[in-house]
PDB file of N, CA and C in Angstrom:
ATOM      1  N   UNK A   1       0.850  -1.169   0.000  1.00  0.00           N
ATOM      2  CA  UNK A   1       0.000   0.000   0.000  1.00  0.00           C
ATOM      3  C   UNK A   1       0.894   1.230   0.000  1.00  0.00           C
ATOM      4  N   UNK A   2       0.375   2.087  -0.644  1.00  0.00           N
ATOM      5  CA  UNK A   2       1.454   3.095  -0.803  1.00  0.00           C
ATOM      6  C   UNK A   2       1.659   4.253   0.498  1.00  0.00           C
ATOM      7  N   UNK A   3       2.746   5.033   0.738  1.00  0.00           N
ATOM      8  CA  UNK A   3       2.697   5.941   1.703  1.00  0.00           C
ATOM      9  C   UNK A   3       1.231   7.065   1.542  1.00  0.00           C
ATOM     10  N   UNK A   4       1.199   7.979   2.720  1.00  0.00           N
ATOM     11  CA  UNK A   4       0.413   9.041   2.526  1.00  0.00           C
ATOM     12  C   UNK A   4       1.206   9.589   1.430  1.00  0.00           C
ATOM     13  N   UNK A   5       2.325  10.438   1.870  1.00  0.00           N
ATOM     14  CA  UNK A   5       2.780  10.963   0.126  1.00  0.00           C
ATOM     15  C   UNK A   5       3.250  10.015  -1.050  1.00  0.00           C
ATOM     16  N   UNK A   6       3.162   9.170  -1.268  1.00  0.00           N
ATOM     17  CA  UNK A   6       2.975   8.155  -2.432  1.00  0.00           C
ATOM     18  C   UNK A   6       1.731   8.484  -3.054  1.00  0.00           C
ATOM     19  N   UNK A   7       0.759   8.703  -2.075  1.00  0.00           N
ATOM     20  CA  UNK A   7      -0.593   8.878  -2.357  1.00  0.00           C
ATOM     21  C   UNK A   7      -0.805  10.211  -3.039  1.00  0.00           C
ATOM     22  N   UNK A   8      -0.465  10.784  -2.301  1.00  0.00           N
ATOM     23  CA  UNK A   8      -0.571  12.750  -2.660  1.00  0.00           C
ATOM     24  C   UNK A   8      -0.055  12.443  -4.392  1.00  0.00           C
ATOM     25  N   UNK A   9       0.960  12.354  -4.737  1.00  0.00           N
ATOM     26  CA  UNK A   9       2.058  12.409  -5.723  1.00  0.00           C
ATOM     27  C   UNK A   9       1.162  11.823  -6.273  1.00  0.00           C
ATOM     28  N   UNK A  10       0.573  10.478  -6.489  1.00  0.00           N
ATOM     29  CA  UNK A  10       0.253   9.794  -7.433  1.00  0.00           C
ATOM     30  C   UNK A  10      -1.494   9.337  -7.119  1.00  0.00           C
ATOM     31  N   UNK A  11      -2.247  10.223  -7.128  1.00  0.00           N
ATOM     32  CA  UNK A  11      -3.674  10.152  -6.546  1.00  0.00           C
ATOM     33  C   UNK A  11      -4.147   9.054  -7.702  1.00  0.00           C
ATOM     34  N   UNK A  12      -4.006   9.003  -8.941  1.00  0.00           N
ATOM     35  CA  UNK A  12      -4.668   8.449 -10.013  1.00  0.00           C
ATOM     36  C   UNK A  12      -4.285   6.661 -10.038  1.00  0.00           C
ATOM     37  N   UNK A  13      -3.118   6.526  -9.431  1.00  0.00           N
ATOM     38  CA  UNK A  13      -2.872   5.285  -9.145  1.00  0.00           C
ATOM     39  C   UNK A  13      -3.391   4.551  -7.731  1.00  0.00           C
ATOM     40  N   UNK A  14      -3.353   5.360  -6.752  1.00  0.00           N
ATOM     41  CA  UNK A  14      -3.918   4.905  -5.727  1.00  0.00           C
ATOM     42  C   UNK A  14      -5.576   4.824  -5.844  1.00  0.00           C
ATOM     43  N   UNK A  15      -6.065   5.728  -6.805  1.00  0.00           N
ATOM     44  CA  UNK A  15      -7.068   5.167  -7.428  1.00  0.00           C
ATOM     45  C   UNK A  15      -7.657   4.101  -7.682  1.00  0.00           C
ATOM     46  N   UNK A  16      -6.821   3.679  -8.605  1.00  0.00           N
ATOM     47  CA  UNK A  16      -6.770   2.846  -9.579  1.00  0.00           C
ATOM     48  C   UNK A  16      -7.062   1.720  -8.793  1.00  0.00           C
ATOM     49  N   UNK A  17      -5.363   1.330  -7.847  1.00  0.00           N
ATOM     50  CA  UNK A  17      -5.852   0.022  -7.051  1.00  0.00           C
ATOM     51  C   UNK A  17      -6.569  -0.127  -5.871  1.00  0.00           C
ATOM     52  N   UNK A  18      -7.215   0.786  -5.570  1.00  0.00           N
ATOM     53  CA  UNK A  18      -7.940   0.795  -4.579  1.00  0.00           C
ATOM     54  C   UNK A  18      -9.583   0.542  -5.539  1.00  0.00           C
ATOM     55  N   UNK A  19      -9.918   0.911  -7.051  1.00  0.00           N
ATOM     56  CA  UNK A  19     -10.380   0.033  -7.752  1.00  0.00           C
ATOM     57  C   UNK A  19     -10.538  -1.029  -8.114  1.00  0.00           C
ATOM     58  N   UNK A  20      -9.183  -1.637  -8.276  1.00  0.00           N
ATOM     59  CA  UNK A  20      -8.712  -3.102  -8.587  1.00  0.00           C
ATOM     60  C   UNK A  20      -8.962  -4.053  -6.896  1.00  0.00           C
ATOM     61  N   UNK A  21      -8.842  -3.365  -6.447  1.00  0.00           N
ATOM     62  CA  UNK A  21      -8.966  -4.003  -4.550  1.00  0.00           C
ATOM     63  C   UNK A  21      -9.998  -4.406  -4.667  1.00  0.00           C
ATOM     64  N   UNK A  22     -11.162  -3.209  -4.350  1.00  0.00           N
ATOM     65  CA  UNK A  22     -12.676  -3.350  -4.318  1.00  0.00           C
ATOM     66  C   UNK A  22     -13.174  -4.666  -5.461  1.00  0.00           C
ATOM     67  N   UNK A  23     -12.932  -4.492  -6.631  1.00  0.00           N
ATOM     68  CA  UNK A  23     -12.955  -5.442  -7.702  1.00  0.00           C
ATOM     69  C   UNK A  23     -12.935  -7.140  -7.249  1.00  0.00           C
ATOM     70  N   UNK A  24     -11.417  -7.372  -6.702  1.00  0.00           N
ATOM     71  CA  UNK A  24     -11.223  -8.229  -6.206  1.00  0.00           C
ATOM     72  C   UNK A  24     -11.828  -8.632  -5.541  1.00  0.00           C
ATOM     73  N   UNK A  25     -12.326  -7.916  -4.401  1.00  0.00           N
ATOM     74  CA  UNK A  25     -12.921  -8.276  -3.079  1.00  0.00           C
ATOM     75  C   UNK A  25     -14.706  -8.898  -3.695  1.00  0.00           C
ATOM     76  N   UNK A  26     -14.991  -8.255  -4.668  1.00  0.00           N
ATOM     77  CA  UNK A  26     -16.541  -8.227  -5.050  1.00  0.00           C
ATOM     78  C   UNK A  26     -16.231  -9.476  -5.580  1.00  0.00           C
ATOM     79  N   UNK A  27     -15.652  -9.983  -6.596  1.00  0.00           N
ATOM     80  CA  UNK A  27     -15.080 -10.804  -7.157  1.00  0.00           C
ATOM     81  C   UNK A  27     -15.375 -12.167  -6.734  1.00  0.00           C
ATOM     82  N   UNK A  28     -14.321 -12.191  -5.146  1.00  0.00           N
ATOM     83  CA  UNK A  28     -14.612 -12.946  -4.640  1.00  0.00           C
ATOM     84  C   UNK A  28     -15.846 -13.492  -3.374  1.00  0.00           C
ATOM     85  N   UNK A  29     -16.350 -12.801  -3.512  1.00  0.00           N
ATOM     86  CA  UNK A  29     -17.784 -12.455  -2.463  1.00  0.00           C
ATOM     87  C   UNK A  29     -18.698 -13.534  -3.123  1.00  0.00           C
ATOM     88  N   UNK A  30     -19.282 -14.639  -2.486  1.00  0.00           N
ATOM     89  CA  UNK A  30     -20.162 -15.688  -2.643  1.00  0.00           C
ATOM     90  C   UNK A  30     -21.234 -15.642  -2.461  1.00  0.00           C
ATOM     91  N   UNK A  31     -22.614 -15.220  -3.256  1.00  0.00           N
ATOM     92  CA  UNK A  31     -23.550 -14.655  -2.269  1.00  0.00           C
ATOM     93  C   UNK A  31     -24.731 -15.342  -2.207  1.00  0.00           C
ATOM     94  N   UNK A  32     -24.267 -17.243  -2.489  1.00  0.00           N
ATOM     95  CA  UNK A  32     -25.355 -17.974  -2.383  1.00  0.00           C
ATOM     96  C   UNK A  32     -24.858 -18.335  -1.005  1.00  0.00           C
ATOM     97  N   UNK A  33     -23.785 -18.376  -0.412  1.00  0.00           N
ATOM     98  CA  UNK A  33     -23.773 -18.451   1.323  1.00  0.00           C
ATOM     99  C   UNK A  33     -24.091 -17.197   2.206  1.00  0.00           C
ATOM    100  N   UNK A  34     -24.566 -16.068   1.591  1.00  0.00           N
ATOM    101  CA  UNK A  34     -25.229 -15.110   2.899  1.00  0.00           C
ATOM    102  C   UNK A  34     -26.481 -15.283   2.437  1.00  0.00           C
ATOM    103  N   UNK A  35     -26.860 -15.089   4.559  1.00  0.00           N
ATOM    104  CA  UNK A  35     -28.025 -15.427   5.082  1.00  0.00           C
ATOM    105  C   UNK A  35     -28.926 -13.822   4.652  1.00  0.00           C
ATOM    106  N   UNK A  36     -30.301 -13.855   5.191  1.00  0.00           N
ATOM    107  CA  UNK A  36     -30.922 -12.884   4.675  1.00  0.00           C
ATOM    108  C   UNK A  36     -30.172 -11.398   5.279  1.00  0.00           C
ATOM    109  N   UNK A  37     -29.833 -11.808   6.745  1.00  0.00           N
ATOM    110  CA  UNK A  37     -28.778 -10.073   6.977  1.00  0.00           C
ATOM    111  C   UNK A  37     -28.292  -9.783   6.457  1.00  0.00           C
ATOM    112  N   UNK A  38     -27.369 -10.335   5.890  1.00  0.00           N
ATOM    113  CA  UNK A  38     -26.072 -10.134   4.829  1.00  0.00           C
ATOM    114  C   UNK A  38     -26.807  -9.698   3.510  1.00  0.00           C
ATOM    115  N   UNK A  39     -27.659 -10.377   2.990  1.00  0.00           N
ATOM    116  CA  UNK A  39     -28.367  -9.965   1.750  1.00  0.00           C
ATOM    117  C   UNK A  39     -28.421  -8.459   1.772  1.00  0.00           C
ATOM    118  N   UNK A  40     -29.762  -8.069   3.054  1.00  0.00           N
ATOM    119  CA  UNK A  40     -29.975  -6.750   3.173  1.00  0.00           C
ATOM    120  C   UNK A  40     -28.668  -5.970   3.333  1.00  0.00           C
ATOM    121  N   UNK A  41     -27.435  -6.271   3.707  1.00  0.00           N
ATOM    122  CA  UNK A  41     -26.669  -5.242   4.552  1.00  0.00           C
ATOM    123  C   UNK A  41     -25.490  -5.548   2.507  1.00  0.00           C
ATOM    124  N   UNK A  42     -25.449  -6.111   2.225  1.00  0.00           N
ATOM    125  CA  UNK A  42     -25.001  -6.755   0.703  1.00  0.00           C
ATOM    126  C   UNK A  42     -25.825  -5.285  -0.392  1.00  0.00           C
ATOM    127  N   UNK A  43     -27.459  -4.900  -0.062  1.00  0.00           N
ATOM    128  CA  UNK A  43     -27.819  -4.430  -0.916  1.00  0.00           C
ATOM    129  C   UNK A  43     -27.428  -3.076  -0.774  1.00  0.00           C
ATOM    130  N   UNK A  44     -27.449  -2.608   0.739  1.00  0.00           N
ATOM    131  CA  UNK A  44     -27.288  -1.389   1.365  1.00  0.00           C
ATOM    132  C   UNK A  44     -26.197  -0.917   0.355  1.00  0.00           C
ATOM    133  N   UNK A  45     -25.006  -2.037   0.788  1.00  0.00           N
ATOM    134  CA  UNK A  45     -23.597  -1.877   0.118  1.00  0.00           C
ATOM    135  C   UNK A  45     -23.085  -1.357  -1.192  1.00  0.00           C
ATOM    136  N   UNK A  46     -24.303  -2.165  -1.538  1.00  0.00           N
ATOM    137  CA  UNK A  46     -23.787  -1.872  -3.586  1.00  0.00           C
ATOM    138  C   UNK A  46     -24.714  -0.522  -3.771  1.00  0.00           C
ATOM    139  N   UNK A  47     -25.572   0.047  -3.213  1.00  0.00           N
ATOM    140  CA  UNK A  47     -26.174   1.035  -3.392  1.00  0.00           C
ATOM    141  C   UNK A  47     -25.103   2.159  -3.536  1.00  0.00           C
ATOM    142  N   UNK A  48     -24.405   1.735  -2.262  1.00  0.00           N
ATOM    143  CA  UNK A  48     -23.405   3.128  -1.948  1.00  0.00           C
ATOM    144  C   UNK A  48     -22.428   3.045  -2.790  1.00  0.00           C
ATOM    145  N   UNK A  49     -21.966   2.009  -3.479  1.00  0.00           N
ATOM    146  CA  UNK A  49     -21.037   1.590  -4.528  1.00  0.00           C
ATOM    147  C   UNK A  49     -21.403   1.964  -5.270  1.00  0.00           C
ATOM    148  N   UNK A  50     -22.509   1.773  -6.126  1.00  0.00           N
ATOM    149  CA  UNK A  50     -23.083   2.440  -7.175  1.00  0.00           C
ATOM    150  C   UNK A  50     -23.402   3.387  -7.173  1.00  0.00           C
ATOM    151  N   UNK A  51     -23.703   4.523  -5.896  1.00  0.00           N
ATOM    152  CA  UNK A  51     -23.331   5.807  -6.070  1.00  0.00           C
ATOM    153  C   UNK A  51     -22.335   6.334  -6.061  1.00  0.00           C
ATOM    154  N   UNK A  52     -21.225   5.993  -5.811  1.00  0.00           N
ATOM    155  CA  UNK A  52     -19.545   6.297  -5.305  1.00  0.00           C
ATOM    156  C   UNK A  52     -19.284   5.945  -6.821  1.00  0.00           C
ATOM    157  N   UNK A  53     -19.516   5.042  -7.659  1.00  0.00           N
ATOM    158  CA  UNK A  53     -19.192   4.573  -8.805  1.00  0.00           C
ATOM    159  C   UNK A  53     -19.262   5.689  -9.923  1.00  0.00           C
ATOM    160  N   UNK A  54     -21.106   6.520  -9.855  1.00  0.00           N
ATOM    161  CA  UNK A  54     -22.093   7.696 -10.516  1.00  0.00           C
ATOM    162  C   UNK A  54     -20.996   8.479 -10.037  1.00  0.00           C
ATOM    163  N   UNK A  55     -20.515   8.592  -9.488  1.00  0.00           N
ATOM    164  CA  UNK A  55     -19.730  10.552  -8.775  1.00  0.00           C
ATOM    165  C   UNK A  55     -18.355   9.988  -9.706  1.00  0.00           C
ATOM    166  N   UNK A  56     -18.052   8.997  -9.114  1.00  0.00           N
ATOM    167  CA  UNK A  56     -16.239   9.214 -10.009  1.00  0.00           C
ATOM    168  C   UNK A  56     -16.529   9.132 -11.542  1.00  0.00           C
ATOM    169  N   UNK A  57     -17.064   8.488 -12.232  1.00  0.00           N
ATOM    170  CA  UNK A  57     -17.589   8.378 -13.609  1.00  0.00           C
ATOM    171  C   UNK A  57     -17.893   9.897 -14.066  1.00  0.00           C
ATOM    172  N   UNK A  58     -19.156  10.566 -13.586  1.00  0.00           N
ATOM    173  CA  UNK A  58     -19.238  11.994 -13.561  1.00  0.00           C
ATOM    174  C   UNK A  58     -17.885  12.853 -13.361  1.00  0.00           C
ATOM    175  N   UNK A  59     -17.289  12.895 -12.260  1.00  0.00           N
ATOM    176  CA  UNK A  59     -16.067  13.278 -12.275  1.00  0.00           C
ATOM    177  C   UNK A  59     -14.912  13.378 -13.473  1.00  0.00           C
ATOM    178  N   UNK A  60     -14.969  11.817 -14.119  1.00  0.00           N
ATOM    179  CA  UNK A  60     -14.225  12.082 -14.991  1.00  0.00           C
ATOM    180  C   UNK A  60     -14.526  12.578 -15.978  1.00  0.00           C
ATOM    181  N   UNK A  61     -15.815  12.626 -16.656  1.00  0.00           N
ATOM    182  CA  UNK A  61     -16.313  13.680 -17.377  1.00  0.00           C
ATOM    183  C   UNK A  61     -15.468  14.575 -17.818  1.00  0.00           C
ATOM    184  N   UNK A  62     -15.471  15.513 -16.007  1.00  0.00           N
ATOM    185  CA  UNK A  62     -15.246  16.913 -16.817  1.00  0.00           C
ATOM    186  C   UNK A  62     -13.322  16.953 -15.753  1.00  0.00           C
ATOM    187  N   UNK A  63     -13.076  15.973 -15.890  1.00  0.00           N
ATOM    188  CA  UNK A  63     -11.155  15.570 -15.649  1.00  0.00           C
ATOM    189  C   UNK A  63     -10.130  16.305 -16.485  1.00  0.00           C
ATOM    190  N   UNK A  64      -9.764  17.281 -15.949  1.00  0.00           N
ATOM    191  CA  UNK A  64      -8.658  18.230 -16.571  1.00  0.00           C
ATOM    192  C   UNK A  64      -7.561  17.259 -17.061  1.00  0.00           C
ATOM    193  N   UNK A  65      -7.533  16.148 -16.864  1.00  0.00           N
ATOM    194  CA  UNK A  65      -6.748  15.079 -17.618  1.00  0.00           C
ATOM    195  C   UNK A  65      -6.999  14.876 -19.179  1.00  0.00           C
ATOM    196  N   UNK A  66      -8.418  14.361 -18.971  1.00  0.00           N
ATOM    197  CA  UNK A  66      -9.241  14.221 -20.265  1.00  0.00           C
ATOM    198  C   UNK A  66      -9.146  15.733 -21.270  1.00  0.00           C
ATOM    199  N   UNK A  67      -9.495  16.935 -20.393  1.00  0.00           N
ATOM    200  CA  UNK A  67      -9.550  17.851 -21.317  1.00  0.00           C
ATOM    201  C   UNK A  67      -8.306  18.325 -22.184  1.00  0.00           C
ATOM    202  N   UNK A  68      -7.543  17.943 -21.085  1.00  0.00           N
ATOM    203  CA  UNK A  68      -5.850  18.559 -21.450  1.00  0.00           C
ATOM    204  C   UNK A  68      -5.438  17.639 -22.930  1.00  0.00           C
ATOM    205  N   UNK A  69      -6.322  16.302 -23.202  1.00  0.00           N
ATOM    206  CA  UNK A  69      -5.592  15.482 -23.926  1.00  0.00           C
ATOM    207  C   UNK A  69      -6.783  15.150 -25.407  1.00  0.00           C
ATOM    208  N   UNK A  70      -7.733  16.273 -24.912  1.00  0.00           N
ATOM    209  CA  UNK A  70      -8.488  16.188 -26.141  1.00  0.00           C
ATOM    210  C   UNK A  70      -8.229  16.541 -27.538  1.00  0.00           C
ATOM    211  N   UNK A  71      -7.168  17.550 -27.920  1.00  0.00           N
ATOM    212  CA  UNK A  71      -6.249  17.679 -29.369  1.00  0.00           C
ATOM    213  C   UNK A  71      -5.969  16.327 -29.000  1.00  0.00           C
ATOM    214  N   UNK A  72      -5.057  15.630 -28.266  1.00  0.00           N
ATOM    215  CA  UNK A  72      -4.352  14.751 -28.530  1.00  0.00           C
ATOM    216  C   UNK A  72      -5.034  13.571 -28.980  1.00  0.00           C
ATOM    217  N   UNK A  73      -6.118  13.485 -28.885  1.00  0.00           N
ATOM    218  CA  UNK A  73      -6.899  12.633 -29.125  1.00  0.00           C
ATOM    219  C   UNK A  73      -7.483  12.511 -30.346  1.00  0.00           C
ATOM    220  N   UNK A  74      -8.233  14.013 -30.398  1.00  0.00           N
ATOM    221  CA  UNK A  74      -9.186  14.184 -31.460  1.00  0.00           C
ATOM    222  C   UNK A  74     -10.659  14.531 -30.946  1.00  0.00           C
ATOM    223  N   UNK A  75     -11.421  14.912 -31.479  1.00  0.00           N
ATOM    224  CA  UNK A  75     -12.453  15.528 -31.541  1.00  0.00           C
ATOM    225  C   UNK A  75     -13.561  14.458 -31.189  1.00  0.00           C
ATOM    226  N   UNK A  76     -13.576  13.357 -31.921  1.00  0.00           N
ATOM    227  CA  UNK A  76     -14.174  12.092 -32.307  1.00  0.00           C
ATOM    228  C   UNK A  76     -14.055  10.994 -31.126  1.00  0.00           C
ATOM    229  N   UNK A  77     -12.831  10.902 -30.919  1.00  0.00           N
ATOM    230  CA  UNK A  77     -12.396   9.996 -29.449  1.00  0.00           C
ATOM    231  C   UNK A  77     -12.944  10.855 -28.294  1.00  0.00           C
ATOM    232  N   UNK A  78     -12.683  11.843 -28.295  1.00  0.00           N
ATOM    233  CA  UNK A  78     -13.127  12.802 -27.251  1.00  0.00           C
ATOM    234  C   UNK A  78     -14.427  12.652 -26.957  1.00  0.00           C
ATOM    235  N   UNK A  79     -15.312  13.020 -28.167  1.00  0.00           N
ATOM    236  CA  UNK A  79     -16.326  13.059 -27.724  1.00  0.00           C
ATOM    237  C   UNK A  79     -16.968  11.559 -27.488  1.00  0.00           C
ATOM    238  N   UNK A  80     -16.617   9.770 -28.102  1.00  0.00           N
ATOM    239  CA  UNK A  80     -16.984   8.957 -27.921  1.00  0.00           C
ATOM    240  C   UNK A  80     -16.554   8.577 -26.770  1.00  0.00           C
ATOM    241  N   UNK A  81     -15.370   9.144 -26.050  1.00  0.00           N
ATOM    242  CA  UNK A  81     -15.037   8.673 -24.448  1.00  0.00           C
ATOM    243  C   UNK A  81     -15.687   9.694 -23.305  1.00  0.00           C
ATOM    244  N   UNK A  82     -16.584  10.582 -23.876  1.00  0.00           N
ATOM    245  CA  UNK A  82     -17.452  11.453 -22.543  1.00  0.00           C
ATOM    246  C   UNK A  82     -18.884  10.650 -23.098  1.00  0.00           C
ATOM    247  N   UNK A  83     -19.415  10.446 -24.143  1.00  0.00           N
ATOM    248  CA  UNK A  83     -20.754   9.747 -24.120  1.00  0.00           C
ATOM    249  C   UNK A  83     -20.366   8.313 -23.746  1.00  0.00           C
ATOM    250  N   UNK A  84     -19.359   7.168 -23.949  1.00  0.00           N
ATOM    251  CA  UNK A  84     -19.329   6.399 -22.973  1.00  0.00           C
ATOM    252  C   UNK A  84     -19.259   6.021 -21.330  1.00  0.00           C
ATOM    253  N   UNK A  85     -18.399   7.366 -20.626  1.00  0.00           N
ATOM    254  CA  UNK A  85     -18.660   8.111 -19.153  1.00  0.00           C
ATOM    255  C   UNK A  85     -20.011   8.111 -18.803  1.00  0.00           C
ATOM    256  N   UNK A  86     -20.511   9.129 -20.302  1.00  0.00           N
ATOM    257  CA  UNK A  86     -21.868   9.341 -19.498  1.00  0.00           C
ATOM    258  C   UNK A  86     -23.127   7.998 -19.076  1.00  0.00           C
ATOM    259  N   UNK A  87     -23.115   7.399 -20.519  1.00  0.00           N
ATOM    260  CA  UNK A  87     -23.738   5.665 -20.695  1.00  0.00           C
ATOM    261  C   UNK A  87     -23.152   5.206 -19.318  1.00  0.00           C
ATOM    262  N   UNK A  88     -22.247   4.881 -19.222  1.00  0.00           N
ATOM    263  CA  UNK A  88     -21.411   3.893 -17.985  1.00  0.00           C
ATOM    264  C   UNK A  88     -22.152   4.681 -16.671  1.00  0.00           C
ATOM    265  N   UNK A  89     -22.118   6.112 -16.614  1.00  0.00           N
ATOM    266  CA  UNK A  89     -22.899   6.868 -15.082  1.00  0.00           C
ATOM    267  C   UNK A  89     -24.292   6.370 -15.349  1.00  0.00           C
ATOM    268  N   UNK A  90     -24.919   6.744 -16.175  1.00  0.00           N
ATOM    269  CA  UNK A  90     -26.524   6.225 -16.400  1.00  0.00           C
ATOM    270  C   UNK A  90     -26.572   5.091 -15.931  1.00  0.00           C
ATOM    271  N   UNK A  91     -25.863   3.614 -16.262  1.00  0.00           N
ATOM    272  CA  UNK A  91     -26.267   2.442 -16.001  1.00  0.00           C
ATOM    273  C   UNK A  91     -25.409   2.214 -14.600  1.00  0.00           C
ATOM    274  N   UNK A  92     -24.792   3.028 -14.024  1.00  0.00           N
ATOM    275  CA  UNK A  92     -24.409   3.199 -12.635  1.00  0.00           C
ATOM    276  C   UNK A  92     -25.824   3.444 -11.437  1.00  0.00           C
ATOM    277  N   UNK A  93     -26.330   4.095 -12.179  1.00  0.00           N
ATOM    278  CA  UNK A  93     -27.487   4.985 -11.622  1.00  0.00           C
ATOM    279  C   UNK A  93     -28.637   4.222 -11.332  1.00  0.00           C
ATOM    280  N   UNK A  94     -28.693   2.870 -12.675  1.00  0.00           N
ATOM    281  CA  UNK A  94     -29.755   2.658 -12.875  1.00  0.00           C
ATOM    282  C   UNK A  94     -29.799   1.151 -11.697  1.00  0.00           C
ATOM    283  N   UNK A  95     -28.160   0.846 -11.716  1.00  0.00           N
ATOM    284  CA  UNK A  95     -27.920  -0.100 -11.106  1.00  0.00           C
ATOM    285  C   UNK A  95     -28.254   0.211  -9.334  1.00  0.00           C
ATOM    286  N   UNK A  96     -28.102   1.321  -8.960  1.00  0.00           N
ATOM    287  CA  UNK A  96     -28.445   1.624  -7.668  1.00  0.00           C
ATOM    288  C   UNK A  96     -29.960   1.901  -7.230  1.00  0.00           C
ATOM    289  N   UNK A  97     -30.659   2.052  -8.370  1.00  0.00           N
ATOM    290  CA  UNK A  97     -31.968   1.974  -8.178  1.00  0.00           C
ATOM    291  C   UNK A  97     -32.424   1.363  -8.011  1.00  0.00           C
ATOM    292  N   UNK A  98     -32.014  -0.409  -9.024  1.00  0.00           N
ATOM    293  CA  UNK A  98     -32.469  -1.707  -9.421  1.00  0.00           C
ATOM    294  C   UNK A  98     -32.410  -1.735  -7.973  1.00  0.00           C
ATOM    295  N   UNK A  99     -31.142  -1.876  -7.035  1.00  0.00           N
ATOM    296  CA  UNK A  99     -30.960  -2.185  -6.020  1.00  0.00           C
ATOM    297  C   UNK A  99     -31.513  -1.625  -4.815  1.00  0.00           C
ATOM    298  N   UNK A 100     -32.069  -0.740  -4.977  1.00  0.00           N
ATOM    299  CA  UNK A 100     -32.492  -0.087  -3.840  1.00  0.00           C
ATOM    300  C   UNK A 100     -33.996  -0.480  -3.787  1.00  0.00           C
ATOM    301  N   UNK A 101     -34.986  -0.757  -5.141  1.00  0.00           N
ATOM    302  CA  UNK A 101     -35.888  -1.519  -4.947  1.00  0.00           C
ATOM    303  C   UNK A 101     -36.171  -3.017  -4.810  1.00  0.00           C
ATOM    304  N   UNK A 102     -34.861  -3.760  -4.891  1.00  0.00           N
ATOM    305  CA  UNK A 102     -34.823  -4.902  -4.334  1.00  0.00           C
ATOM    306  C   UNK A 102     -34.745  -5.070  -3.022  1.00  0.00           C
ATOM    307  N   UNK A 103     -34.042  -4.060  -2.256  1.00  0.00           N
ATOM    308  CA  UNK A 103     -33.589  -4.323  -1.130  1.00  0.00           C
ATOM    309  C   UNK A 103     -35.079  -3.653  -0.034  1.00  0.00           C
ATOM    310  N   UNK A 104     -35.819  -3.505  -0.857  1.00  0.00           N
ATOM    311  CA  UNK A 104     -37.073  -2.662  -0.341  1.00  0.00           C
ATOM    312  C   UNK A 104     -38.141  -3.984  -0.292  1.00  0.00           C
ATOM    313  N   UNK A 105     -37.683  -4.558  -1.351  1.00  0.00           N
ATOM    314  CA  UNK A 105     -39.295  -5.822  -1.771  1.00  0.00           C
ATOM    315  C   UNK A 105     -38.674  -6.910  -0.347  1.00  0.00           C
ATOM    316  N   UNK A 106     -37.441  -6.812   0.196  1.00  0.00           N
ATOM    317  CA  UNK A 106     -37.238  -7.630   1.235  1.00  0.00           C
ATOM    318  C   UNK A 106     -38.377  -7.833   2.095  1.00  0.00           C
ATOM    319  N   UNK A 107     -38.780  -8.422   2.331  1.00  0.00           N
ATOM    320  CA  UNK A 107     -39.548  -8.760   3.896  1.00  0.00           C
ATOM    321  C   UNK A 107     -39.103  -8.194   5.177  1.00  0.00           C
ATOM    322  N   UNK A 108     -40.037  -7.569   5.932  1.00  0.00           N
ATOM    323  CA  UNK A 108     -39.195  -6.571   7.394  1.00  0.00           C
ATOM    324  C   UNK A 108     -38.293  -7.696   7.716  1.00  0.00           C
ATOM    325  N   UNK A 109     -38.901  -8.717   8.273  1.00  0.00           N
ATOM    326  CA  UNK A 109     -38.334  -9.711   9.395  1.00  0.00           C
ATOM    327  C   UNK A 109     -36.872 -10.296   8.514  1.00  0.00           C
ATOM    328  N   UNK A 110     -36.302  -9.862   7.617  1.00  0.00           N
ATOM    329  CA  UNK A 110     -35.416 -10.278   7.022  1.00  0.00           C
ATOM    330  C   UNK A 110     -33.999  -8.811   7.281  1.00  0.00           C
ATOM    331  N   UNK A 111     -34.547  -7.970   8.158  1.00  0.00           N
ATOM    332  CA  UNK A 111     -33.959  -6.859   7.874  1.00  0.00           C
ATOM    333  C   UNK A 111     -32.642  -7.337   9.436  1.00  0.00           C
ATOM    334  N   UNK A 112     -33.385  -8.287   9.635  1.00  0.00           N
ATOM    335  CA  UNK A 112     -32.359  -8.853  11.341  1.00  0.00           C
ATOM    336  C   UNK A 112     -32.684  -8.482  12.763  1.00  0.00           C
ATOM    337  N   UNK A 113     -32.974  -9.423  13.663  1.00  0.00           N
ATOM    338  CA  UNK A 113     -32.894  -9.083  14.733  1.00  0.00           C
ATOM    339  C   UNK A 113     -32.088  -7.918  15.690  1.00  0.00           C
ATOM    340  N   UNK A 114     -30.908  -7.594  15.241  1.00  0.00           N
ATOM    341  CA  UNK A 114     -30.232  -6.633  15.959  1.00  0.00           C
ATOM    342  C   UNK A 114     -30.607  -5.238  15.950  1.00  0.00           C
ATOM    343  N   UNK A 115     -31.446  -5.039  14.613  1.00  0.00           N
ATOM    344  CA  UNK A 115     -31.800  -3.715  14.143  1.00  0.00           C
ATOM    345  C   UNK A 115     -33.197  -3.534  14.617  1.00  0.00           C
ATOM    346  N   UNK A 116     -33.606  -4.470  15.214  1.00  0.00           N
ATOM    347  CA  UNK A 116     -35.006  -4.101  16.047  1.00  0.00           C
ATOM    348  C   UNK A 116     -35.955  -3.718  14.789  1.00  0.00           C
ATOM    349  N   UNK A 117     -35.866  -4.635  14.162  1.00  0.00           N
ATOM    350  CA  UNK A 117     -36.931  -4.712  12.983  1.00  0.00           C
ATOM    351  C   UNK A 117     -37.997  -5.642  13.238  1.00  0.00           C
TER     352      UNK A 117
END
């Protein structure tokens, strides 16, 4: 894992694998062995993922990276890599919705004893 200033210096890489981490981790996540808590507390999860997902996607949008390298690109790439951003945020969006009305059609008594449901 990289230092705090490893981090500073190189924000786009610590990015990156802290992308590739999360990835992994989802990856390996089994989710015909969680019980109904886990389900609910599973849906909570990807909600917030899939909004954290909508903000950095948006973000890169309008990425002084991207803009700086749009001659370099072209006009054409440019504009087919901000309408793919945008497609990829939409079905980010749509994915946190899917999920947020699944995690709604749950049954109370599935929401767990600890939460005084």
């Amino acid at each position: 894992m990289p230092s705090q200033s490893e981090a500073e210096r190189w924000p786009g890489t610590l990015a990156g694998e802290r992308a590739a981490d999360l990835g992994k981790a989802l990856d390996e996540l089994v989710s015909v062995q969680l019980g109904s808590d886990e389900v609910r507390e599973l849906f909570e999860g990807l909600t917030t993922l899939a909004t954290a997902v909508t903000r950095v996607l948006d973000d890169l949008r309008t990425s002084p990276a991207l803009r700086e390298r749009e001659h370099e690109l072209g006009l054409v790439a440019y504009q087919t890599i901000h309408s793919q951003l945008e497609q990829a945020a939409a079905a980010s969006e749509d994915l946190q919705v899917s999920v947020e009305a699944l995690r709604h059609l749950l049954p109370e008594h599935a929401a767990g004893s600890e939460r005084g449901s």
